[in-house]
PDB file of N, CA and C in Angstrom:
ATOM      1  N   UNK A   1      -2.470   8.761  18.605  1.00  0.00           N
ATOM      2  CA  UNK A   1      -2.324  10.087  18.084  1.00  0.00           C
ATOM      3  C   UNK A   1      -0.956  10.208  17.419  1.00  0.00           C
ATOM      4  N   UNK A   2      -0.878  10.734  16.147  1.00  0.00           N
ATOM      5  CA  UNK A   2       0.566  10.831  15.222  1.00  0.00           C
ATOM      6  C   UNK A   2       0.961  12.400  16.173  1.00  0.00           C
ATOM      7  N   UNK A   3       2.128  12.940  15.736  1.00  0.00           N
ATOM      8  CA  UNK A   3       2.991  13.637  16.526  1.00  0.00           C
ATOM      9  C   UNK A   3       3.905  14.155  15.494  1.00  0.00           C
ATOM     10  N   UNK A   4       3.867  15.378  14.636  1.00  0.00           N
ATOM     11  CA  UNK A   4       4.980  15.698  13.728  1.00  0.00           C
ATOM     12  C   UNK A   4       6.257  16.278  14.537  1.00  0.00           C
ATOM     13  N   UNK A   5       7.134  15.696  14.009  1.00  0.00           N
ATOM     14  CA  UNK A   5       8.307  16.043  14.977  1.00  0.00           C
ATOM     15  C   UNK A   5       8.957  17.448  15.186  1.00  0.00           C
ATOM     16  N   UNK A   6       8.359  17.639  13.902  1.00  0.00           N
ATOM     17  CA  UNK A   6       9.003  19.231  13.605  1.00  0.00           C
ATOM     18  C   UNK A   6       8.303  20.539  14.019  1.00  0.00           C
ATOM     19  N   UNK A   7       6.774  19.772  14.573  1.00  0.00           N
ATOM     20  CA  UNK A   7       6.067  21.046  15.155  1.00  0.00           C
ATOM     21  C   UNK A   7       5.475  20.156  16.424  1.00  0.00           C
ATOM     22  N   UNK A   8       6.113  20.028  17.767  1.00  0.00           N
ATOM     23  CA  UNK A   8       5.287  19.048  18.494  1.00  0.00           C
ATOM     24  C   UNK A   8       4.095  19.485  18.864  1.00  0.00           C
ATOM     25  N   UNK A   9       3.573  20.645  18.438  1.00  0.00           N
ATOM     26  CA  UNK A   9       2.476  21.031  19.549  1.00  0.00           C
ATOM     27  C   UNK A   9       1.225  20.858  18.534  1.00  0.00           C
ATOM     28  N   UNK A  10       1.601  20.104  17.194  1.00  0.00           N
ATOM     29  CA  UNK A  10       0.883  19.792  16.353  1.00  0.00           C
ATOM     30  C   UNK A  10       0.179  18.373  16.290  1.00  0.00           C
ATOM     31  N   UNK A  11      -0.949  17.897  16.684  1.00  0.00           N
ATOM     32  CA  UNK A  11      -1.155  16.898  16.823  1.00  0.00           C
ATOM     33  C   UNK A  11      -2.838  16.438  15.353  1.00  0.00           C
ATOM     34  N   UNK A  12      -2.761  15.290  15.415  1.00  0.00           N
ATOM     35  CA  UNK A  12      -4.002  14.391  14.693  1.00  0.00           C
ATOM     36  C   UNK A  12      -4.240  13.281  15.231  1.00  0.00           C
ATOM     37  N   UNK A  13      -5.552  13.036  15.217  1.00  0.00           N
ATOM     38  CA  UNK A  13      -6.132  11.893  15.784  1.00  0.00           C
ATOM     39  C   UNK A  13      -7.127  11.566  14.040  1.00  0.00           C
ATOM     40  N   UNK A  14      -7.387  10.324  14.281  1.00  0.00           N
ATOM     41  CA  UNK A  14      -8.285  10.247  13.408  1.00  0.00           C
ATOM     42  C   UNK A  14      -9.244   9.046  13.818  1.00  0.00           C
ATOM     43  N   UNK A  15     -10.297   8.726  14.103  1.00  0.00           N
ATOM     44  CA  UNK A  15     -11.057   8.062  15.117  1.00  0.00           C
ATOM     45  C   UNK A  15     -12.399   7.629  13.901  1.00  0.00           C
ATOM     46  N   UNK A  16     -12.597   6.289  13.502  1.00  0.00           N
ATOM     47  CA  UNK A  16     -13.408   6.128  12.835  1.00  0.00           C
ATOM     48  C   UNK A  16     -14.550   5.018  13.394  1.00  0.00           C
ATOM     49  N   UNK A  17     -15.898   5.344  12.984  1.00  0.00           N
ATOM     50  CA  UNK A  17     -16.876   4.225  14.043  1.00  0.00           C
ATOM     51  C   UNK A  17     -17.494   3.598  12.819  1.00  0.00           C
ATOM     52  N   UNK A  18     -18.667   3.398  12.541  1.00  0.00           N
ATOM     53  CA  UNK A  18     -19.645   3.084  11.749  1.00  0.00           C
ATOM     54  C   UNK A  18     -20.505   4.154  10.618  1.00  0.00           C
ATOM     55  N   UNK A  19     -20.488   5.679  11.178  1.00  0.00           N
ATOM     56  CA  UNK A  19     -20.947   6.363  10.811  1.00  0.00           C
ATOM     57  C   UNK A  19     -20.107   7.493   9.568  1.00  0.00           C
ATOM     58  N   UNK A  20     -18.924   7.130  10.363  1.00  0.00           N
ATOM     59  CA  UNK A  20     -17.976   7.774   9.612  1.00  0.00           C
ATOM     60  C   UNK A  20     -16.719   8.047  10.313  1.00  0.00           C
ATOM     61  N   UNK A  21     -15.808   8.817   9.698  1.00  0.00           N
ATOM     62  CA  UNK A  21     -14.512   9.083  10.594  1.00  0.00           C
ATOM     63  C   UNK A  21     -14.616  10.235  10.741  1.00  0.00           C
ATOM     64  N   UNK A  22     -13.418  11.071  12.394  1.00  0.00           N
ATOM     65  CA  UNK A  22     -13.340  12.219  12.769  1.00  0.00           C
ATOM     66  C   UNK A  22     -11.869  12.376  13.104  1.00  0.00           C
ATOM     67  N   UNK A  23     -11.587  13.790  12.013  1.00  0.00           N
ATOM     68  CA  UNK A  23     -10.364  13.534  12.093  1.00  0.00           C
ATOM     69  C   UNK A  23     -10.217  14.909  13.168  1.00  0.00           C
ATOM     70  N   UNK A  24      -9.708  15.062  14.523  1.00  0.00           N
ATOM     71  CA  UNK A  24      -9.344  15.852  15.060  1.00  0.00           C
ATOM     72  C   UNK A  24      -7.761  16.837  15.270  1.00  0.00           C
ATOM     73  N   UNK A  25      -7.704  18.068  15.219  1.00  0.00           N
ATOM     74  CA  UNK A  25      -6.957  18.639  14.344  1.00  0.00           C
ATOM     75  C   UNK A  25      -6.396  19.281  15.698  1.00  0.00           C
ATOM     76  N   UNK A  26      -4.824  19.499  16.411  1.00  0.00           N
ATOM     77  CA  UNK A  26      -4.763  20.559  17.429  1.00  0.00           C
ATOM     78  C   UNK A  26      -3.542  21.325  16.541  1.00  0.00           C
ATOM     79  N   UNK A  27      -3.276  22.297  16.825  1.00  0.00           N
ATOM     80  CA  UNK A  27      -2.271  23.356  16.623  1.00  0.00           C
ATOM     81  C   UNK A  27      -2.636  24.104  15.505  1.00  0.00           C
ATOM     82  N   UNK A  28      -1.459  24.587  15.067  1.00  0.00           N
ATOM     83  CA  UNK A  28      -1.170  25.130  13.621  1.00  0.00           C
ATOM     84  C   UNK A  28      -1.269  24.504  12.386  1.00  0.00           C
ATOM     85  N   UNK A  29      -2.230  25.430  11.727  1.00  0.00           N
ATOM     86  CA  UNK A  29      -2.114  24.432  10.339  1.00  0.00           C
ATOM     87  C   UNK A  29      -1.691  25.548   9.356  1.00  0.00           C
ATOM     88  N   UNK A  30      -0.398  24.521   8.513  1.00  0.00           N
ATOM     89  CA  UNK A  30       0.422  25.917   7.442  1.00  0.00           C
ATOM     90  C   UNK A  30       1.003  24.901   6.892  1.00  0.00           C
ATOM     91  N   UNK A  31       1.626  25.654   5.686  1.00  0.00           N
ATOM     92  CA  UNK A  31       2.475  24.983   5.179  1.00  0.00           C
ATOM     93  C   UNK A  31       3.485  23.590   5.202  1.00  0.00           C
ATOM     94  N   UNK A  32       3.539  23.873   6.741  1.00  0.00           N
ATOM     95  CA  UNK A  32       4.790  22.299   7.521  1.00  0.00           C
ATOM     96  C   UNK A  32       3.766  21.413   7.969  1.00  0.00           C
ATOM     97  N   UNK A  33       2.227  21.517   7.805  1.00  0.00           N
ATOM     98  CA  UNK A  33       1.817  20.913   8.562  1.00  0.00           C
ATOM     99  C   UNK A  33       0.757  20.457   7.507  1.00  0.00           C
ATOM    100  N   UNK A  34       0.166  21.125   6.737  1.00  0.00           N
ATOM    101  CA  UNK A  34      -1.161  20.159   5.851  1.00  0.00           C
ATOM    102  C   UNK A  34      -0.740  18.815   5.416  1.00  0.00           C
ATOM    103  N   UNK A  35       0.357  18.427   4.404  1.00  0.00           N
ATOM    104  CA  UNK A  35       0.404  17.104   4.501  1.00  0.00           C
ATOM    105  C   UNK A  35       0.479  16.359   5.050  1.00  0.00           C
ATOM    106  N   UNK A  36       0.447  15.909   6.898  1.00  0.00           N
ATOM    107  CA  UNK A  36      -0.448  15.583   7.518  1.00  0.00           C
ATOM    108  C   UNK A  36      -1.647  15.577   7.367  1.00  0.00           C
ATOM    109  N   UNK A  37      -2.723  16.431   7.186  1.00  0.00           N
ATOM    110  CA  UNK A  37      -3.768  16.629   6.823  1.00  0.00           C
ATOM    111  C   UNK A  37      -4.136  15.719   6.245  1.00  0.00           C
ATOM    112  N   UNK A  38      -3.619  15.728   4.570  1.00  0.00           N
ATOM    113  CA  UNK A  38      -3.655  15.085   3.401  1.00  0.00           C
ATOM    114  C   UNK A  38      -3.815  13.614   3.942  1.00  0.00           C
ATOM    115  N   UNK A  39      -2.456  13.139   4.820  1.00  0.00           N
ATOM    116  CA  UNK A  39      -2.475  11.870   5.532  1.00  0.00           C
ATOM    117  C   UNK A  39      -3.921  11.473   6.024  1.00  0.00           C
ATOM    118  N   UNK A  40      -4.175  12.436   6.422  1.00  0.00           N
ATOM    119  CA  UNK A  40      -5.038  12.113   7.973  1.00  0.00           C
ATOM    120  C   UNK A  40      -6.662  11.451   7.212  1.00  0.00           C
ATOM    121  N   UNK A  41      -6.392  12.760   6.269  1.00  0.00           N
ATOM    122  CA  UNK A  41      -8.069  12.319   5.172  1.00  0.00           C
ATOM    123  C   UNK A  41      -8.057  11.648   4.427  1.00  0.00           C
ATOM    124  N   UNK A  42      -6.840  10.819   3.654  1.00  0.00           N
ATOM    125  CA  UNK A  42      -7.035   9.379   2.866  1.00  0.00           C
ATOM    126  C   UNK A  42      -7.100   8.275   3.552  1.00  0.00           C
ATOM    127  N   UNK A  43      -6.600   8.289   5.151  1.00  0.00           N
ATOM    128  CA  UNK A  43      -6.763   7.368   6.270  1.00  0.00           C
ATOM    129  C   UNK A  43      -8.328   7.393   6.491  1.00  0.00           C
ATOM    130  N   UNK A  44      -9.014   8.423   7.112  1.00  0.00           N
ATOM    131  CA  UNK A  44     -10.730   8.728   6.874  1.00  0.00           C
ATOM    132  C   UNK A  44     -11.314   8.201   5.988  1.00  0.00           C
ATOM    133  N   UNK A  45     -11.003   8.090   4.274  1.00  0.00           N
ATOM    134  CA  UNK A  45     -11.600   7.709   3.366  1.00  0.00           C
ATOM    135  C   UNK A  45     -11.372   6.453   3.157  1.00  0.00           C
ATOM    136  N   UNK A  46     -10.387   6.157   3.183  1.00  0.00           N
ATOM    137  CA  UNK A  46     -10.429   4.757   3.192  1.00  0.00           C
ATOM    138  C   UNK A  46     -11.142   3.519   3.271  1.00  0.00           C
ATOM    139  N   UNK A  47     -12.134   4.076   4.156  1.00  0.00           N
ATOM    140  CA  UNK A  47     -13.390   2.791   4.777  1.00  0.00           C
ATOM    141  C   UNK A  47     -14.319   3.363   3.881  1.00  0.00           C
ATOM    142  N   UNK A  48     -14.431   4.052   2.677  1.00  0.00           N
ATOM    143  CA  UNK A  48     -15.695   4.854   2.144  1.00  0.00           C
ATOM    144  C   UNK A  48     -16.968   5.328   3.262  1.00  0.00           C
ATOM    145  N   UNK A  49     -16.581   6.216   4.059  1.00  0.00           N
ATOM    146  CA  UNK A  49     -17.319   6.849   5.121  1.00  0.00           C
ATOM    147  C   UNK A  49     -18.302   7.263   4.334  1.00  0.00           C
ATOM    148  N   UNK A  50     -19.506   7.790   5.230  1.00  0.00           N
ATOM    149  CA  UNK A  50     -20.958   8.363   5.113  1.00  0.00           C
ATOM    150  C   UNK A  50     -20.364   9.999   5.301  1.00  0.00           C
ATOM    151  N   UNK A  51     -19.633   9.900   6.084  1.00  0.00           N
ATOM    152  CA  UNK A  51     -19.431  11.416   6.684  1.00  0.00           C
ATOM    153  C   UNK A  51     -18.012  11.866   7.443  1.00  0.00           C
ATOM    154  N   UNK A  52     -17.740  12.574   7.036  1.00  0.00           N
ATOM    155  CA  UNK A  52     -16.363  13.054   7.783  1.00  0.00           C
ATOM    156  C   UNK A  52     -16.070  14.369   8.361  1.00  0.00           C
ATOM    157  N   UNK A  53     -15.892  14.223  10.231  1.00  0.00           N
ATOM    158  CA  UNK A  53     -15.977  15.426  11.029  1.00  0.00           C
ATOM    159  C   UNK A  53     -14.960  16.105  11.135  1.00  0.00           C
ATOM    160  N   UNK A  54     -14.120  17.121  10.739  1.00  0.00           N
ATOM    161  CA  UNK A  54     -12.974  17.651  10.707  1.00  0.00           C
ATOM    162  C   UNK A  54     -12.830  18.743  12.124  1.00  0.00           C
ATOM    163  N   UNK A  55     -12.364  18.163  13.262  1.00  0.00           N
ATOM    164  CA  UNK A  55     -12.615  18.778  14.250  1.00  0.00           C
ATOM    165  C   UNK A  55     -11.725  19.995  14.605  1.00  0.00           C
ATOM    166  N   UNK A  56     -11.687  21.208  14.339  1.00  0.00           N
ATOM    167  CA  UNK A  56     -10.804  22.088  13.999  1.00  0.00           C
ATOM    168  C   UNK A  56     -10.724  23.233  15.264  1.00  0.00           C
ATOM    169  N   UNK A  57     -11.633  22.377  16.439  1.00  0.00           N
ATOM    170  CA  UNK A  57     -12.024  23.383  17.568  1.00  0.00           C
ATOM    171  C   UNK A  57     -10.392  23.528  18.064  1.00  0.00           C
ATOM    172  N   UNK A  58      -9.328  22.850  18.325  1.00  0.00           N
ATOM    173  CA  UNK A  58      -8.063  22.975  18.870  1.00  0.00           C
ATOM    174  C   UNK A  58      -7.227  24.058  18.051  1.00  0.00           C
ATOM    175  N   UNK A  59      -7.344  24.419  16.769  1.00  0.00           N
ATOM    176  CA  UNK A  59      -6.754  24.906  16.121  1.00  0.00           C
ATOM    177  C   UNK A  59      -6.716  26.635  16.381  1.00  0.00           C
ATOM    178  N   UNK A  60      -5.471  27.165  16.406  1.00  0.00           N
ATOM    179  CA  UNK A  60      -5.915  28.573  16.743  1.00  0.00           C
ATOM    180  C   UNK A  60      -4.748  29.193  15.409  1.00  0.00           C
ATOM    181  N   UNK A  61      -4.341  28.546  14.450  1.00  0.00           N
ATOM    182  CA  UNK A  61      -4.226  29.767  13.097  1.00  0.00           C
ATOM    183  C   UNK A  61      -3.924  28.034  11.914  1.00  0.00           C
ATOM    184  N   UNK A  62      -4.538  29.190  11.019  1.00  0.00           N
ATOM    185  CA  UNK A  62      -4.520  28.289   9.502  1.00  0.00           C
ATOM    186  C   UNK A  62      -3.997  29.380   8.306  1.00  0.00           C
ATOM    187  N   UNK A  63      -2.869  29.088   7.403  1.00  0.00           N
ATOM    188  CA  UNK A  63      -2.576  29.953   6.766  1.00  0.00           C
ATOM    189  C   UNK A  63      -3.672  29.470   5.628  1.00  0.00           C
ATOM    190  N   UNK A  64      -2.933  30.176   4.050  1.00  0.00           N
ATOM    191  CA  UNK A  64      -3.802  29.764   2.642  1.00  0.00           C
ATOM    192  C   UNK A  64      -3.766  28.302   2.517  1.00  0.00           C
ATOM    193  N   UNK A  65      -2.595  27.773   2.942  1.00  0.00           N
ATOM    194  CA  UNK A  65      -2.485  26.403   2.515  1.00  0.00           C
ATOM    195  C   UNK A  65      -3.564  25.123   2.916  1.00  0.00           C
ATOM    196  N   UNK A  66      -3.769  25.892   4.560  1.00  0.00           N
ATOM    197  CA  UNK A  66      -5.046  24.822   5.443  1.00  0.00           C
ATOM    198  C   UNK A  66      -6.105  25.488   4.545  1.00  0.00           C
ATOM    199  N   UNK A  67      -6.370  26.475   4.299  1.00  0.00           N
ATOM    200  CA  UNK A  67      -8.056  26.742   3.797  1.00  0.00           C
ATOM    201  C   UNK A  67      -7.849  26.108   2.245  1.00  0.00           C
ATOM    202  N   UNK A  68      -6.848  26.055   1.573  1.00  0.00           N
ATOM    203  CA  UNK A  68      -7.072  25.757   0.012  1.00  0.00           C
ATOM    204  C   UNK A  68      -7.415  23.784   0.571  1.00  0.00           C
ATOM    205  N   UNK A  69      -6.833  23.386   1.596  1.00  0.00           N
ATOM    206  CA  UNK A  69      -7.006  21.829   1.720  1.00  0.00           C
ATOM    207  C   UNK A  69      -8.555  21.997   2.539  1.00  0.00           C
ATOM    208  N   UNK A  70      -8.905  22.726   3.140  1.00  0.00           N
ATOM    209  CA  UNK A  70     -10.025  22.365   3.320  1.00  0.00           C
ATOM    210  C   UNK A  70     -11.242  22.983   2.291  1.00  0.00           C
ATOM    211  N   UNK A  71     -11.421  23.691   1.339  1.00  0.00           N
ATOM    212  CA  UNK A  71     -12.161  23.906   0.887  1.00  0.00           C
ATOM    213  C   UNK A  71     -11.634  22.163  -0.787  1.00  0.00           C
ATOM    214  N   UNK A  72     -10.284  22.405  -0.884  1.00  0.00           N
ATOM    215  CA  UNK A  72     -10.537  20.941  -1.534  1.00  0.00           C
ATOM    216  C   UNK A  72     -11.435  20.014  -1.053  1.00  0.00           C
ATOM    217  N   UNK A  73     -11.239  19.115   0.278  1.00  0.00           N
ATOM    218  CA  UNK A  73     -11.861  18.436   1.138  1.00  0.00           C
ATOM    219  C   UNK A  73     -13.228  18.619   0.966  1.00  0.00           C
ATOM    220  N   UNK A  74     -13.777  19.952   0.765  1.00  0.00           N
ATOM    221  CA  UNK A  74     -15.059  19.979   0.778  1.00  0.00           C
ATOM    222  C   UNK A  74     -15.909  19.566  -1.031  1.00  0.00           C
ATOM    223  N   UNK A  75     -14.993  19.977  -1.394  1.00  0.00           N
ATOM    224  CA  UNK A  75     -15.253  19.464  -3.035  1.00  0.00           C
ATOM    225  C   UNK A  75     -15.217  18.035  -3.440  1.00  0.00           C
ATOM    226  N   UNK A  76     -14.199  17.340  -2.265  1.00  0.00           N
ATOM    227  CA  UNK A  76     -14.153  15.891  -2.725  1.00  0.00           C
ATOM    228  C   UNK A  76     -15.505  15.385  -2.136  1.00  0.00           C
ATOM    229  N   UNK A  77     -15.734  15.730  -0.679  1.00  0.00           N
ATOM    230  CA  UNK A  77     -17.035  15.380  -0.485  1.00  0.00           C
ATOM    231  C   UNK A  77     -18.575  15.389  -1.711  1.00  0.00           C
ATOM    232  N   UNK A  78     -18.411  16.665  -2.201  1.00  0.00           N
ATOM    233  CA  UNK A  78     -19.571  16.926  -2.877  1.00  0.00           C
ATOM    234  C   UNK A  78     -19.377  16.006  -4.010  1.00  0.00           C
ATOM    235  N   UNK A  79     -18.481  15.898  -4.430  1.00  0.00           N
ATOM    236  CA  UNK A  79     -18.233  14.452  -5.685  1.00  0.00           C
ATOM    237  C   UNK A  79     -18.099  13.131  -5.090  1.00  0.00           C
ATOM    238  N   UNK A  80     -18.121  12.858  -3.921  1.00  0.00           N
ATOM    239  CA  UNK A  80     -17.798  11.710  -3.474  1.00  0.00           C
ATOM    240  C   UNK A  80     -18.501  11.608  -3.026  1.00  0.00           C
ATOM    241  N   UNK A  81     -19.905  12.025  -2.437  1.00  0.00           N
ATOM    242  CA  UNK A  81     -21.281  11.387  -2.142  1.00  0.00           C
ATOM    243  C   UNK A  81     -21.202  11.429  -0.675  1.00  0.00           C
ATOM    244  N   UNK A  82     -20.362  12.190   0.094  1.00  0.00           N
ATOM    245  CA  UNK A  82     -20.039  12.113   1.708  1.00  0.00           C
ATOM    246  C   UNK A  82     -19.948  13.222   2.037  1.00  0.00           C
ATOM    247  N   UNK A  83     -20.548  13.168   3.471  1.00  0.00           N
ATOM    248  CA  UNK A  83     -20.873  14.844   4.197  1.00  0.00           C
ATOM    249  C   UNK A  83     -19.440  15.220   4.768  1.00  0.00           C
ATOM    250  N   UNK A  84     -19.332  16.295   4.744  1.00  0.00           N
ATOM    251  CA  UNK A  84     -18.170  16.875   5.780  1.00  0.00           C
ATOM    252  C   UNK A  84     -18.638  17.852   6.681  1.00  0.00           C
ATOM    253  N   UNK A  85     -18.439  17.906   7.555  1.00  0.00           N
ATOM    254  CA  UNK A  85     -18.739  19.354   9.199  1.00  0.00           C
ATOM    255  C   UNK A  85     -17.426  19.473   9.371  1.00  0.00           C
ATOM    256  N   UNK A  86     -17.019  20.938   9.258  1.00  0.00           N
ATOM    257  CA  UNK A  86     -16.132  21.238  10.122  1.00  0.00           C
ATOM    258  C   UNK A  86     -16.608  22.119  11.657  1.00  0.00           C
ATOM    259  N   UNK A  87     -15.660  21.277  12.305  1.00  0.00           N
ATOM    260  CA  UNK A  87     -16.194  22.127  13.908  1.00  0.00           C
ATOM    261  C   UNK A  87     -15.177  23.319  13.721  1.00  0.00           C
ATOM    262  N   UNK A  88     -15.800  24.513  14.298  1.00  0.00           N
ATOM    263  CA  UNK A  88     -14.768  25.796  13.843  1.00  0.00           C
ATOM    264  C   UNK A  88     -13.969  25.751  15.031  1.00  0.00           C
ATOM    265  N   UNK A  89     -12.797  26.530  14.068  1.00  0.00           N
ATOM    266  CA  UNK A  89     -11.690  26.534  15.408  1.00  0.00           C
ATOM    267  C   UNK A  89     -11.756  27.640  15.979  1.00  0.00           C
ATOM    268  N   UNK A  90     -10.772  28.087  16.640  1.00  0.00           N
ATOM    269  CA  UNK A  90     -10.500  28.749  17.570  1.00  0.00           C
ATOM    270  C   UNK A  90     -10.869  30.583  17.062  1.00  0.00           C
ATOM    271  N   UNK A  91     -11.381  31.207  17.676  1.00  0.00           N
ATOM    272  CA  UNK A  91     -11.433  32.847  17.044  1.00  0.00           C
ATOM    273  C   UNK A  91     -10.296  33.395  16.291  1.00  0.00           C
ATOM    274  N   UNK A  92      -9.116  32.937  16.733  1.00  0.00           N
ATOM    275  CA  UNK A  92      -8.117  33.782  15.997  1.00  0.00           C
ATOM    276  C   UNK A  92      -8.310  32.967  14.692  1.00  0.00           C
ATOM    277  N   UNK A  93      -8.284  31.487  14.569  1.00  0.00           N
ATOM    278  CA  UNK A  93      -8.487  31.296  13.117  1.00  0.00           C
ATOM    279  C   UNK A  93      -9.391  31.457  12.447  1.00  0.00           C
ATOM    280  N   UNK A  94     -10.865  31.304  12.969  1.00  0.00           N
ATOM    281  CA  UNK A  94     -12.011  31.838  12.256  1.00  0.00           C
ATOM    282  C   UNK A  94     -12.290  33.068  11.783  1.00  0.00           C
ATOM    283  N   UNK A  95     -11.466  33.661  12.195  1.00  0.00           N
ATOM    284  CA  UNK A  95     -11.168  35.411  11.909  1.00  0.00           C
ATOM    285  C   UNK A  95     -10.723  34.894  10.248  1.00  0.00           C
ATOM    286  N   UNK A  96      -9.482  34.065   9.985  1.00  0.00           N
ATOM    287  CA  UNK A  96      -9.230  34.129   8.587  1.00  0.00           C
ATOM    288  C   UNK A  96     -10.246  33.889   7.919  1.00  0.00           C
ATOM    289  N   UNK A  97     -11.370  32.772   7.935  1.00  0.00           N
ATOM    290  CA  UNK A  97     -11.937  32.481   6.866  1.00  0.00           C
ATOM    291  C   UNK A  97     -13.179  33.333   6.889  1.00  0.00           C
ATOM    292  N   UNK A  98     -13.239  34.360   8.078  1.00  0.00           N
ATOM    293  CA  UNK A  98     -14.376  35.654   7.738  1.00  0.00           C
ATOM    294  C   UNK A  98     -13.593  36.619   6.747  1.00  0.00           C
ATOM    295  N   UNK A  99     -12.615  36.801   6.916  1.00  0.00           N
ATOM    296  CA  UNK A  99     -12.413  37.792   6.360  1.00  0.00           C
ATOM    297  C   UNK A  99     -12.257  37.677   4.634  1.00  0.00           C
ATOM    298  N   UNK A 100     -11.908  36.047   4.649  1.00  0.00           N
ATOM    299  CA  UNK A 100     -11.403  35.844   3.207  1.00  0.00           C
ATOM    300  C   UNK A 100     -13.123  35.038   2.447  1.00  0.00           C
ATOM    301  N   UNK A 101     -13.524  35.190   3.577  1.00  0.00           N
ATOM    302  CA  UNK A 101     -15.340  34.719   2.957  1.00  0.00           C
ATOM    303  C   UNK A 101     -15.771  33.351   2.498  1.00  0.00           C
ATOM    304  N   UNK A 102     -14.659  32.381   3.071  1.00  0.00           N
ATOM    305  CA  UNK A 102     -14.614  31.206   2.770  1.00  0.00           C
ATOM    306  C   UNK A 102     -15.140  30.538   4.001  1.00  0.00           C
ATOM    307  N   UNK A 103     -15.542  31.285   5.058  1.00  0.00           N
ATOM    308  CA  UNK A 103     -16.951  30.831   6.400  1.00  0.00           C
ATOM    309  C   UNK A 103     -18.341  30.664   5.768  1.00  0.00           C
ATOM    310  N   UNK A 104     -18.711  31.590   4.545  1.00  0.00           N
ATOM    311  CA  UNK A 104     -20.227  31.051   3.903  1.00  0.00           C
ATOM    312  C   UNK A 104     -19.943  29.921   3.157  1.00  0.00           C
ATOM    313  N   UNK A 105     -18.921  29.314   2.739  1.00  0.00           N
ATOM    314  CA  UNK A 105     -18.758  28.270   1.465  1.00  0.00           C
ATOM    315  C   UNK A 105     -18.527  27.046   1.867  1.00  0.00           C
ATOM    316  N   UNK A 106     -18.276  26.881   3.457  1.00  0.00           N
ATOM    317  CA  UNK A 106     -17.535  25.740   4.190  1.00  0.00           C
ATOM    318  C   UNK A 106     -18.272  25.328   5.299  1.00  0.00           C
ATOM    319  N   UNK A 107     -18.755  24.291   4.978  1.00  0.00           N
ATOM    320  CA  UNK A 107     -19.648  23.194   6.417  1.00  0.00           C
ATOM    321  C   UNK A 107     -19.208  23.713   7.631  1.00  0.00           C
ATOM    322  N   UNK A 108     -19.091  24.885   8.478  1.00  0.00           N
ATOM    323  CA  UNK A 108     -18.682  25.082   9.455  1.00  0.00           C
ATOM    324  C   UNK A 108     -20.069  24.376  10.530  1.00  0.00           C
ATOM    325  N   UNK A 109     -19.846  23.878  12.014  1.00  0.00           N
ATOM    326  CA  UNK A 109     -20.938  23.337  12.935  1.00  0.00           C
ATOM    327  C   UNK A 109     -20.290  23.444  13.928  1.00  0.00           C
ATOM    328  N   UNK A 110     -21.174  24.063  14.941  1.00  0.00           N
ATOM    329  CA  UNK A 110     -20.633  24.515  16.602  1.00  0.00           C
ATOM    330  C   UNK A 110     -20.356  22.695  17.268  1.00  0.00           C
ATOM    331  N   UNK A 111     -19.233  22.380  18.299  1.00  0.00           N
ATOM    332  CA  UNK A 111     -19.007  21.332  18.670  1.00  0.00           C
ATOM    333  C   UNK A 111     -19.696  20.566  19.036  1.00  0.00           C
ATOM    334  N   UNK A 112     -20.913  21.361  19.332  1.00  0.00           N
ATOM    335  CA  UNK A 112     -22.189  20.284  20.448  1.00  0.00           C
ATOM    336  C   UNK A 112     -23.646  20.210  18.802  1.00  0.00           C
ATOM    337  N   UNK A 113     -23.231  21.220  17.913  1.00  0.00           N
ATOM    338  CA  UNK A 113     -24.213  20.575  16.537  1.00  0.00           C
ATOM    339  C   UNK A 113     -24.047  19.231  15.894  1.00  0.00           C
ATOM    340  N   UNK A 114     -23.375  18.345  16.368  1.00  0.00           N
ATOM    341  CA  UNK A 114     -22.915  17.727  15.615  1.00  0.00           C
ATOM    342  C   UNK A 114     -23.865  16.073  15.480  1.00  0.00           C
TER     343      UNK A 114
END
């Protein structure tokens, strides 16, 4: 697991099998923290995956910056021939992407849909 120094309670895993990679996401995602992200999903792509699980259940806030990288993410998929699920995070963050309406546009899947 990587460890940004500047936010410790921010963590990534990224765990890849045969089927595809899962990149699991804990803390805050903002500004100090998406390029990690960025990291985390050219590490995922790398093996040209089938599918990539963005596990976002740990996460409890995402500013504009996490939703503009994940709705990118979801565009590279649709051009790149590979599924993405995001597992939703936490209520306080899923609150943002209801309100900003970017929950109908984004692979969201409960942890056990998967």
């Amino acid at each position: 697991m990587h460890s940004d120094v500047s936010r410790p309670n921010f963590r990534i895993e990224v765990d890849q099998d045969v089927a595809g990679a899962t990149v699991t996401v804990a803390g805050d995602i903002d500004m100090a923290t998406v390029d990690r992200l960025e990291d985390a999903r050219a590490t995922a792509l790398a093996r040209n995956p089938s599918r990539i699980v963005i596990d976002l259940s740990g996460v409890r806030f995402i500013d504009s910056s996490g939703i503009k990288f994940l709705i990118d993410t979801d565009r590279l998929s649709r051009s790149g021939g590979w599924t993405l699920k995001l597992v939703r995070p936490a209520e306080t963050a899923m609150r943002v992407f209801i309100v900003t309406g970017t929950d109908k546009h984004l692979p969201f899947v409960e942890a056990g849909d998967l």
